[in-house]
N, C-alpha and C. Protein backbone atom coordinates (compact mmCIF):
# COMPACT_ATOMS: atom_id res chain seq x y z
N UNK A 1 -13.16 5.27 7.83
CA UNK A 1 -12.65 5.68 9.10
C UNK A 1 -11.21 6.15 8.92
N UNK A 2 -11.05 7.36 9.08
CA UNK A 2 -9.72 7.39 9.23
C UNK A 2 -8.81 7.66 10.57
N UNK A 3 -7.61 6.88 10.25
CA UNK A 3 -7.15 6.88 11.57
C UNK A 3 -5.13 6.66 11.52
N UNK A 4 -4.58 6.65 12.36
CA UNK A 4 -3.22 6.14 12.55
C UNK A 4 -2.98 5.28 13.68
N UNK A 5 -1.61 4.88 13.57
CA UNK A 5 -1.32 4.21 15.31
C UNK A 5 0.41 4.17 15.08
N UNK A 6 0.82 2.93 15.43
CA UNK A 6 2.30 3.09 15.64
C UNK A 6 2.51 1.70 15.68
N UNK A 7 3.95 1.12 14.84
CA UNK A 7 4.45 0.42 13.98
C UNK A 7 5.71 -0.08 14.75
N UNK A 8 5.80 -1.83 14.74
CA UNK A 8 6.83 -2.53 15.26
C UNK A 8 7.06 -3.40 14.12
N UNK A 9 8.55 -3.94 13.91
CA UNK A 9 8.83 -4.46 12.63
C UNK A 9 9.90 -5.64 13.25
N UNK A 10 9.85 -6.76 13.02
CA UNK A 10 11.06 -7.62 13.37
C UNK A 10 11.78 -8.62 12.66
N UNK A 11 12.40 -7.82 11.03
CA UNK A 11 12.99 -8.05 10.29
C UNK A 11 13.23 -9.60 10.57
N UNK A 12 13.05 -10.82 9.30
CA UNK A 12 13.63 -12.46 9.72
C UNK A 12 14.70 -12.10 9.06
N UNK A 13 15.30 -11.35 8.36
CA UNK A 13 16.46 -11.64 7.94
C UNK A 13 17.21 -10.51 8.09
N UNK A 14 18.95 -10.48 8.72
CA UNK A 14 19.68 -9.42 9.13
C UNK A 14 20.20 -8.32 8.26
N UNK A 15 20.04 -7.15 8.45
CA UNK A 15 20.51 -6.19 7.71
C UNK A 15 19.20 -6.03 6.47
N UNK A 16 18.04 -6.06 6.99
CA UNK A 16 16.41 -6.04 6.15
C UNK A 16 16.52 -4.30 6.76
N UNK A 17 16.89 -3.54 5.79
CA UNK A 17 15.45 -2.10 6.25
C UNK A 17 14.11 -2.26 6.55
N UNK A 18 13.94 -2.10 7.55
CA UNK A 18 12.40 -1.65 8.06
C UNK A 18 11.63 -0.34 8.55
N UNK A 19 12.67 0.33 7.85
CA UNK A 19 11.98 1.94 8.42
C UNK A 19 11.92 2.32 9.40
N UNK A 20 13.02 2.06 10.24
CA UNK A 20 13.09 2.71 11.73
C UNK A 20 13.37 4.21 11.80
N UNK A 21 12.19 4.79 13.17
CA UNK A 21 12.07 6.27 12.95
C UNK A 21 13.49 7.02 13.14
N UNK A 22 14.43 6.17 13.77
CA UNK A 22 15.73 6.93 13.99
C UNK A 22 16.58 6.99 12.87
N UNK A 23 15.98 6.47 12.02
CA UNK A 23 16.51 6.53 10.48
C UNK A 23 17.85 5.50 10.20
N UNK A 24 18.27 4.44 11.20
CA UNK A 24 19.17 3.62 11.53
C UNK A 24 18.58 2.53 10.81
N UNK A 25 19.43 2.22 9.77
CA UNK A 25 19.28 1.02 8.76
C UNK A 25 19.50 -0.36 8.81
N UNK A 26 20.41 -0.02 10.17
CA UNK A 26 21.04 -1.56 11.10
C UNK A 26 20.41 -1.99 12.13
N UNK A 27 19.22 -1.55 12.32
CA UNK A 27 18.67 -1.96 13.81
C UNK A 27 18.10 -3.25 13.55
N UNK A 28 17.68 -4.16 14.71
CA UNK A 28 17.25 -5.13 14.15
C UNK A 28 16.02 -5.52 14.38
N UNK A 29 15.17 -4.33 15.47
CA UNK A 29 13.70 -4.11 15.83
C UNK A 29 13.85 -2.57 15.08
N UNK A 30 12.56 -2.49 14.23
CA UNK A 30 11.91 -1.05 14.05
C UNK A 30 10.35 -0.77 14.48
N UNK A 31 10.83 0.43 14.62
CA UNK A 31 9.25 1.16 15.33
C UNK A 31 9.42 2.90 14.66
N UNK A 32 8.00 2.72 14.46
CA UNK A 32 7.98 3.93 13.58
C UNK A 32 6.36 4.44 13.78
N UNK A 33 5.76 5.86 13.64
CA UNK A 33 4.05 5.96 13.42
C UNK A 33 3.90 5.65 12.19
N UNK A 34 2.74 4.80 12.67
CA UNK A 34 2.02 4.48 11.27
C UNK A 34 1.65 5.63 9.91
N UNK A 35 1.94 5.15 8.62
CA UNK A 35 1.64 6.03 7.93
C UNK A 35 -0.63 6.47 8.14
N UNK A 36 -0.90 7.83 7.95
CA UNK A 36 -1.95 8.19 8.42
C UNK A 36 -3.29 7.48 6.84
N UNK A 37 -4.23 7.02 7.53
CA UNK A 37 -4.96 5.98 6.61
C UNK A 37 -6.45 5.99 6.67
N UNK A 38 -7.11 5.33 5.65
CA UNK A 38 -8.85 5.33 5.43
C UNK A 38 -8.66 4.40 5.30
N UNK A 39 -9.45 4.08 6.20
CA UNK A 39 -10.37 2.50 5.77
C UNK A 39 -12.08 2.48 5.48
N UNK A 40 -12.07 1.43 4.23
CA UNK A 40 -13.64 2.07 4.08
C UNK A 40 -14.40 0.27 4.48
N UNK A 41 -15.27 0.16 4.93
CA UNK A 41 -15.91 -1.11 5.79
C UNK A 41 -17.12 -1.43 4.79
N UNK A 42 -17.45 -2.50 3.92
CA UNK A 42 -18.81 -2.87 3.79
C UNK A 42 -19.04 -3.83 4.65
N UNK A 43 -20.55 -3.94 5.19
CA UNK A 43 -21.08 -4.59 5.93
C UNK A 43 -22.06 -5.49 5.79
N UNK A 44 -22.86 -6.76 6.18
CA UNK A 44 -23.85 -7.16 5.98
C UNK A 44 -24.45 -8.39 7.26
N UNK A 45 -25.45 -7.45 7.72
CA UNK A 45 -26.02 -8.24 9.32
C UNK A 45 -26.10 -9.64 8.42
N UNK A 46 -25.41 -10.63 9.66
CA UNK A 46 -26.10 -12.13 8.88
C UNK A 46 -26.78 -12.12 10.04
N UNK A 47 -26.91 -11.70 11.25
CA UNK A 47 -27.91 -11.63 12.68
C UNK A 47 -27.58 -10.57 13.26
N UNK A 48 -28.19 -10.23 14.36
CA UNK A 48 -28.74 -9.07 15.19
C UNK A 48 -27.37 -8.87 15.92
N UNK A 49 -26.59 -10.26 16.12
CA UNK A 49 -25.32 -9.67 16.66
C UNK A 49 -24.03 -9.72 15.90
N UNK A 50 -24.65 -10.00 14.52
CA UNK A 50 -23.23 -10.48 13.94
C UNK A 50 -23.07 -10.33 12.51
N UNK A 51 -21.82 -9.37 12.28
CA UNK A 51 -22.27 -8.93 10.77
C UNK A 51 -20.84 -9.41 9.95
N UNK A 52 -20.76 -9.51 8.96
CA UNK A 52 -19.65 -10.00 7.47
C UNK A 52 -19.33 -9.28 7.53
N UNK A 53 -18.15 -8.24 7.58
CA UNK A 53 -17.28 -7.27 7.18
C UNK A 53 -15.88 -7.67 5.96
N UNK A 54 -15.95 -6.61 5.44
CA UNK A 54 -14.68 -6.90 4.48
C UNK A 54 -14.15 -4.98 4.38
N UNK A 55 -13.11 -4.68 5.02
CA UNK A 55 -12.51 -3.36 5.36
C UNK A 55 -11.14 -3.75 4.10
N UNK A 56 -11.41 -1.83 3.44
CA UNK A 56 -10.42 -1.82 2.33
C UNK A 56 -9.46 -0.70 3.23
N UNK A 57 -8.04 -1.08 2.94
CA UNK A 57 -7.49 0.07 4.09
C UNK A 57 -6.41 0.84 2.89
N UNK A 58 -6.51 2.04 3.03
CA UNK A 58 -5.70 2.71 1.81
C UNK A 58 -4.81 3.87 2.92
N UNK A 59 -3.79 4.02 2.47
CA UNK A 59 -2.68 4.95 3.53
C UNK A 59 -2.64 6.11 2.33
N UNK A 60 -2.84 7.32 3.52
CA UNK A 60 -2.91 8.56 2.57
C UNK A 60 -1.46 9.03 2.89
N UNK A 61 -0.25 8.64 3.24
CA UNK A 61 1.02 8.74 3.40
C UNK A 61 1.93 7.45 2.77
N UNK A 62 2.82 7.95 2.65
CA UNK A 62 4.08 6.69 1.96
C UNK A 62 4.78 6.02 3.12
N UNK A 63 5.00 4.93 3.64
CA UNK A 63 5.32 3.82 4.28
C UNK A 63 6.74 4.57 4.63
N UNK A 64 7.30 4.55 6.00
CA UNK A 64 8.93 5.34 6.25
C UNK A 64 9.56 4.17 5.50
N UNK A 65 9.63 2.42 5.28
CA UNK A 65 10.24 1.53 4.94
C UNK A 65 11.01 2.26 3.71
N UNK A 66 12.35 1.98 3.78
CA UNK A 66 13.13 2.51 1.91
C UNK A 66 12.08 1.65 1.10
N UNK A 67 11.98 2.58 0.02
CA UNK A 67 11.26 1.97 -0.77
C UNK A 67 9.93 1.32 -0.93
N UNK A 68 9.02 1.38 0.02
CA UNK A 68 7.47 1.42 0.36
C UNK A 68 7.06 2.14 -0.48
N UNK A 69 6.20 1.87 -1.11
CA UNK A 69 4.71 2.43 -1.66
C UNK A 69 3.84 2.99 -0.50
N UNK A 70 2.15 3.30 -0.96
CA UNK A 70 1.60 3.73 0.18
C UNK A 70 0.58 1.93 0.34
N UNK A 71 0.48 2.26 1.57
CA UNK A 71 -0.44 0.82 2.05
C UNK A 71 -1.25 0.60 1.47
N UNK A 72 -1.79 -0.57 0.87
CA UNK A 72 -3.37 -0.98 0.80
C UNK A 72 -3.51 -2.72 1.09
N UNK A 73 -4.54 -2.59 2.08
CA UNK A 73 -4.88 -4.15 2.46
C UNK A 73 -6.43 -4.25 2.49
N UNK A 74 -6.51 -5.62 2.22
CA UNK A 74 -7.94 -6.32 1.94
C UNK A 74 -8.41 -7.17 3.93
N UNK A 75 -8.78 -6.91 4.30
CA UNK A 75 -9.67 -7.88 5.28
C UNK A 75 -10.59 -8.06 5.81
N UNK A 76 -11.01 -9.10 5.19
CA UNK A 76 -12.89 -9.81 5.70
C UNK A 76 -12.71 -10.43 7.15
N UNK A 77 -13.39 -10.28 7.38
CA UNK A 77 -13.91 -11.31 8.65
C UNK A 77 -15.22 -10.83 9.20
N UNK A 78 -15.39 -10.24 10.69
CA UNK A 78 -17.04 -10.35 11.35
C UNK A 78 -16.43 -9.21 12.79
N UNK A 79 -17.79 -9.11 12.54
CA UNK A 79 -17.91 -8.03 13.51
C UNK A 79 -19.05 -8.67 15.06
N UNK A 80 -18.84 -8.97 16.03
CA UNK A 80 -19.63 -9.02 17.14
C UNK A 80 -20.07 -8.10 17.89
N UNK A 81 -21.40 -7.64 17.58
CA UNK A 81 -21.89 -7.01 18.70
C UNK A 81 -22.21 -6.99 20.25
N UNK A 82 -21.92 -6.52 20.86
CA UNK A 82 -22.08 -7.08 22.53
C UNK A 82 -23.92 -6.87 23.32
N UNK A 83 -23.96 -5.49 22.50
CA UNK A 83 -25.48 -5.16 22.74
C UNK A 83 -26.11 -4.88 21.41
N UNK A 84 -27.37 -5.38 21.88
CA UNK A 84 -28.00 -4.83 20.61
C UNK A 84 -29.31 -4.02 20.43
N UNK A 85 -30.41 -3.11 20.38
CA UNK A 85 -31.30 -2.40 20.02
C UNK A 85 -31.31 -1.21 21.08
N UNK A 86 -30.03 -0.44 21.28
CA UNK A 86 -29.49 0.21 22.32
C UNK A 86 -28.82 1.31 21.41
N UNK A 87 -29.01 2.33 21.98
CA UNK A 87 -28.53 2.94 21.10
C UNK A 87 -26.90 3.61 21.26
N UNK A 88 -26.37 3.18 22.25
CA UNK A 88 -24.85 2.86 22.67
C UNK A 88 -24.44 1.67 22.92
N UNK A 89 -23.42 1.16 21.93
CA UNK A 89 -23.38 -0.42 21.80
C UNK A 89 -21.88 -0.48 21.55
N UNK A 90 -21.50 -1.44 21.98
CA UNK A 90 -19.98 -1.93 21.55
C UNK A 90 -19.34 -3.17 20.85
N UNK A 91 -18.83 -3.26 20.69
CA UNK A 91 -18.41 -4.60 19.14
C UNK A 91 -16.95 -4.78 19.21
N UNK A 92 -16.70 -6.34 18.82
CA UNK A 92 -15.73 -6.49 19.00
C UNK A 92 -15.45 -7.55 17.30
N UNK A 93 -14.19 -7.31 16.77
CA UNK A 93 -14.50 -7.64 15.30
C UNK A 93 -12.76 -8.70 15.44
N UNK A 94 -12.52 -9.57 14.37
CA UNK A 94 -11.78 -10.16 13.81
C UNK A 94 -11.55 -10.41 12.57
N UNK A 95 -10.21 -10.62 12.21
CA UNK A 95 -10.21 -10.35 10.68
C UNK A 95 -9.15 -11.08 10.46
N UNK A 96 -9.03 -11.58 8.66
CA UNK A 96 -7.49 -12.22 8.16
C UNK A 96 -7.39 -10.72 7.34
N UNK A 97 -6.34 -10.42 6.91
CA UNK A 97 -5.55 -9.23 6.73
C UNK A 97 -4.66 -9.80 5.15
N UNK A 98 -4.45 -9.53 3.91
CA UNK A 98 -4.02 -9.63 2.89
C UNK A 98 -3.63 -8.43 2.69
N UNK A 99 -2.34 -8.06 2.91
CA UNK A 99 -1.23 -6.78 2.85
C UNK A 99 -0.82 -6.52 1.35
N UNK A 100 -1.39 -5.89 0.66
CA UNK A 100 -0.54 -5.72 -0.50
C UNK A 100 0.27 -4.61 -0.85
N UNK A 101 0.63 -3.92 0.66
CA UNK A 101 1.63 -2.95 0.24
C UNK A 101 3.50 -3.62 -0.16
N UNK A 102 3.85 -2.43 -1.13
CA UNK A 102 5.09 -2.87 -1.72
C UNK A 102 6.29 -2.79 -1.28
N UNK A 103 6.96 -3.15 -0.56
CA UNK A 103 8.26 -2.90 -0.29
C UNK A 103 9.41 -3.57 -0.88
N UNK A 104 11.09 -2.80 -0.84
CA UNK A 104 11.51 -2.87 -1.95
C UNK A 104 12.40 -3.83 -1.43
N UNK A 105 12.32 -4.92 -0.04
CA UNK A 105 13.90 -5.44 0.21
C UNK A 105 12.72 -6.91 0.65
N UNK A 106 11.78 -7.46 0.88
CA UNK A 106 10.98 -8.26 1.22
C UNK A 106 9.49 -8.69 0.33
N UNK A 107 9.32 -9.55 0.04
CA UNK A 107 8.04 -9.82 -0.54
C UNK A 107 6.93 -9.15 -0.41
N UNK A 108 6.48 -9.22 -1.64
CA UNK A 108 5.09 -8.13 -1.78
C UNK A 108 3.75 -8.13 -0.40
N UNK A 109 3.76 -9.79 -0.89
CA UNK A 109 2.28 -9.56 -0.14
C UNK A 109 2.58 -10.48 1.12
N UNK A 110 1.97 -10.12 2.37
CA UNK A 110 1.68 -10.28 3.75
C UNK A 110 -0.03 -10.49 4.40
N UNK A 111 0.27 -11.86 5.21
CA UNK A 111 -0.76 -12.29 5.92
C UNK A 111 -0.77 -12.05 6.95
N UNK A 112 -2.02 -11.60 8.06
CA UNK A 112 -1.95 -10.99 9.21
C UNK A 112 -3.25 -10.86 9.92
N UNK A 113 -3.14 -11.19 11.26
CA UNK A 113 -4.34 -11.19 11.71
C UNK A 113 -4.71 -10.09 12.36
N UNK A 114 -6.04 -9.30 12.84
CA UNK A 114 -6.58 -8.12 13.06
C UNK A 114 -7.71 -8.26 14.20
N UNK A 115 -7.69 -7.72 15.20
CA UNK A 115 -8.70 -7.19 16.40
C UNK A 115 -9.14 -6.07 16.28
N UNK A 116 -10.24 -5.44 15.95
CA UNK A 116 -10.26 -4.72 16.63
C UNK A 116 -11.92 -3.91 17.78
N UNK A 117 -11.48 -3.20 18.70
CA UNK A 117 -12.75 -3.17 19.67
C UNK A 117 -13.01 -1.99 19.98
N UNK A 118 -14.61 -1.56 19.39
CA UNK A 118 -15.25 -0.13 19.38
C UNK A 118 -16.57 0.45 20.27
N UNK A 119 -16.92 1.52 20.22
CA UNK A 119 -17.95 1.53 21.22
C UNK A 119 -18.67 2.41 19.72
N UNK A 120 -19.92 2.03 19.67
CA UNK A 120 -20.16 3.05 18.43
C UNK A 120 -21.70 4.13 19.10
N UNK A 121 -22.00 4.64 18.70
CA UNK A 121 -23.76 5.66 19.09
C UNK A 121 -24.24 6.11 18.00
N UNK A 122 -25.67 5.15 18.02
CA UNK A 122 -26.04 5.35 16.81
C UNK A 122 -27.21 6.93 17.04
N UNK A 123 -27.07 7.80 16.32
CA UNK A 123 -27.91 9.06 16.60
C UNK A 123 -29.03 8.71 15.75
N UNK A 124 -29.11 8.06 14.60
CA UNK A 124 -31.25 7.49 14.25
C UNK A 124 -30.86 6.10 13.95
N UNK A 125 -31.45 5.53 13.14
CA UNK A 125 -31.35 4.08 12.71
C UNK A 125 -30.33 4.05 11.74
N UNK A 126 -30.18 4.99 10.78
CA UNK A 126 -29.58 4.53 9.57
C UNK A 126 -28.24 5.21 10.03
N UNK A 127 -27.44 5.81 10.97
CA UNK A 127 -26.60 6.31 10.71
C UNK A 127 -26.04 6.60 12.07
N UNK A 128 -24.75 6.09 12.39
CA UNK A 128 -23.68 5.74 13.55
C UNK A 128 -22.54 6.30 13.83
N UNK A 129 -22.04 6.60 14.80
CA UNK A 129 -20.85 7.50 15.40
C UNK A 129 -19.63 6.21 15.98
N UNK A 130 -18.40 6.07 15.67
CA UNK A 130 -18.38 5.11 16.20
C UNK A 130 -16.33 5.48 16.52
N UNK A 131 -16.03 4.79 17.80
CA UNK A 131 -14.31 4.89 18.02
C UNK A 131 -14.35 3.46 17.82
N UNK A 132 -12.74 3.64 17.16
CA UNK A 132 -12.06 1.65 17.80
C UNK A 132 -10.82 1.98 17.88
N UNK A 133 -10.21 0.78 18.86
CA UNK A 133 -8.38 0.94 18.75
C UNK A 133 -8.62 -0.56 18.35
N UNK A 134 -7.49 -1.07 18.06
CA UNK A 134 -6.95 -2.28 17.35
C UNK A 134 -5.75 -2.78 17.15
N UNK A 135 -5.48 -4.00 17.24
CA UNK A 135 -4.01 -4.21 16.78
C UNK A 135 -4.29 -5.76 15.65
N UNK A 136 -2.87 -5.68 15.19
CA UNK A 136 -2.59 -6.61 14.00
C UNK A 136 -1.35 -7.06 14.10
N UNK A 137 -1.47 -8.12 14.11
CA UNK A 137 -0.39 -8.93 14.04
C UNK A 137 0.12 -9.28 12.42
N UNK A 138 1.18 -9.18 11.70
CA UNK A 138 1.67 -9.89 10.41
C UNK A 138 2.56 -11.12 10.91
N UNK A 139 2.96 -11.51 9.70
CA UNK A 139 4.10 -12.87 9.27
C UNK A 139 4.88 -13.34 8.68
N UNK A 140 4.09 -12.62 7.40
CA UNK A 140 5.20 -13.10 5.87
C UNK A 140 6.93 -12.69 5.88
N UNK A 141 6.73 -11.43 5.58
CA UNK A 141 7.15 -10.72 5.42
C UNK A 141 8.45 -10.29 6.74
N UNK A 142 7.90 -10.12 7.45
CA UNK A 142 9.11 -9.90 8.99
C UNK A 142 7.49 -10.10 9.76
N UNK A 143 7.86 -9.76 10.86
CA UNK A 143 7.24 -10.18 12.18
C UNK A 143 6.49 -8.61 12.66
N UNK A 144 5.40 -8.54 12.27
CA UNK A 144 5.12 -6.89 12.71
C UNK A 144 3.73 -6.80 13.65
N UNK A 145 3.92 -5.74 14.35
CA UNK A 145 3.10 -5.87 15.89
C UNK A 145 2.11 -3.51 14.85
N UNK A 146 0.91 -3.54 15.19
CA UNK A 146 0.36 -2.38 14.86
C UNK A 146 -0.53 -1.90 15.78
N UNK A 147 -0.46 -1.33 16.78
CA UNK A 147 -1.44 -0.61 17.29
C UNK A 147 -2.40 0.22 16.42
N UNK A 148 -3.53 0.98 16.33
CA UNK A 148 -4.29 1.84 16.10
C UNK A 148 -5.12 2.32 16.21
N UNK A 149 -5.73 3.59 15.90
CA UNK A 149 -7.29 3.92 16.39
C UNK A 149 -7.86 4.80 15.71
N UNK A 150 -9.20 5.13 15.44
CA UNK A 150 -9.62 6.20 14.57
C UNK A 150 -11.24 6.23 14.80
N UNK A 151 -11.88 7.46 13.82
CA UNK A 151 -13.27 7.50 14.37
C UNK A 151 -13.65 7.61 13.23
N UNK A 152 -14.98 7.10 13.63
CA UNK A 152 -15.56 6.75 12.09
C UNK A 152 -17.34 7.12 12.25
N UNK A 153 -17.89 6.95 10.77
CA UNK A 153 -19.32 7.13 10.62
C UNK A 153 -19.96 5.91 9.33
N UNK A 154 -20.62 5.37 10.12
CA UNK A 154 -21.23 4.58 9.44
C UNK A 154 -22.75 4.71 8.89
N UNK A 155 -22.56 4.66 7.74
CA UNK A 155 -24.23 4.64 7.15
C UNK A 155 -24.78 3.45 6.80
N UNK A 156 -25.73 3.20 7.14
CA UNK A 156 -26.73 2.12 6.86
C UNK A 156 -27.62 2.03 6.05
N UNK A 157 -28.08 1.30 5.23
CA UNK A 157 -29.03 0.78 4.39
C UNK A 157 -30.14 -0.02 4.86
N UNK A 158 -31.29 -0.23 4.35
CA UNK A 158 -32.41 -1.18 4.93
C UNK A 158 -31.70 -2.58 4.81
């Protein structure tokens, strides 16, 4: 799925760069758009409403933070379906979030929790149309708030 959104940062320690879009190195909240990103989803129904997810998220842009790499994070969790043998259905998913993008003034890796809620249409059995927006909360690292959204296609297997 690829997608973007837009980026809040709340540095724990004073005078931390966080890549604020005004390019101001002293602020002590940053907000910036998200760098633009794929996420790729494996899946596996454990029931009719409820499936294992583990989403790999890779940023096809470099992080505004000085010194950022480009993103990549790991997060499993589950996906809830609201309806099911319908062929317009909506889902609502949760996730823990393992950040391993690099930045150059704060620790590597970041824990963070993830929502997010889609309406998907499946056009045959094996293969799905689907929107979500979402947000994520982090911790480690500074205090960061992520909106986002993107559209995606899912293929299915027996």
């Amino acid at each position: 799925m690829p997608g973007t959104g837009y980026r809040v940062v709340v540095p724990y320690k004073d005078s931390v760069s966080c890549g604020d879009s005004s390019n101001n190195d002293n602020k002590r909240v940053c907000s910036h758009v998200m760098p633009f990103f794929l996420d790729l989803q494996l899946s596996y129904g454990l029931d009719p409403r409820v499936d294992l997810i583990v989403d790999l998220r890779f940023a096809l842009q470099r992080d505004p933070a000085p010194g950022a790499g480009h993103e990549f994070a790991l997060a499993p969790g589950f996906r809830y379906w609201l309806d099911q043998g319908v062929a317009l259905k909506f889902y609502a998913t949760g996730q823990l979030i393992y950040d391993y993008t690099n930045y150059l003034y704060v620790s590597k890796g970041d824990f963070a929790i993830r929502n997010a809620d889609g309406v998907m249409y499946d056009a045959i059995k094996n293969l799905g149309f689907f929107f979500q927006v979402g947000w994520t909360m982090g911790f480690v690292r500074w205090f960061r708030m992520e909106f986002d959204a993107g559209l995606g296609v899912q293929l299915r297997f027996p």
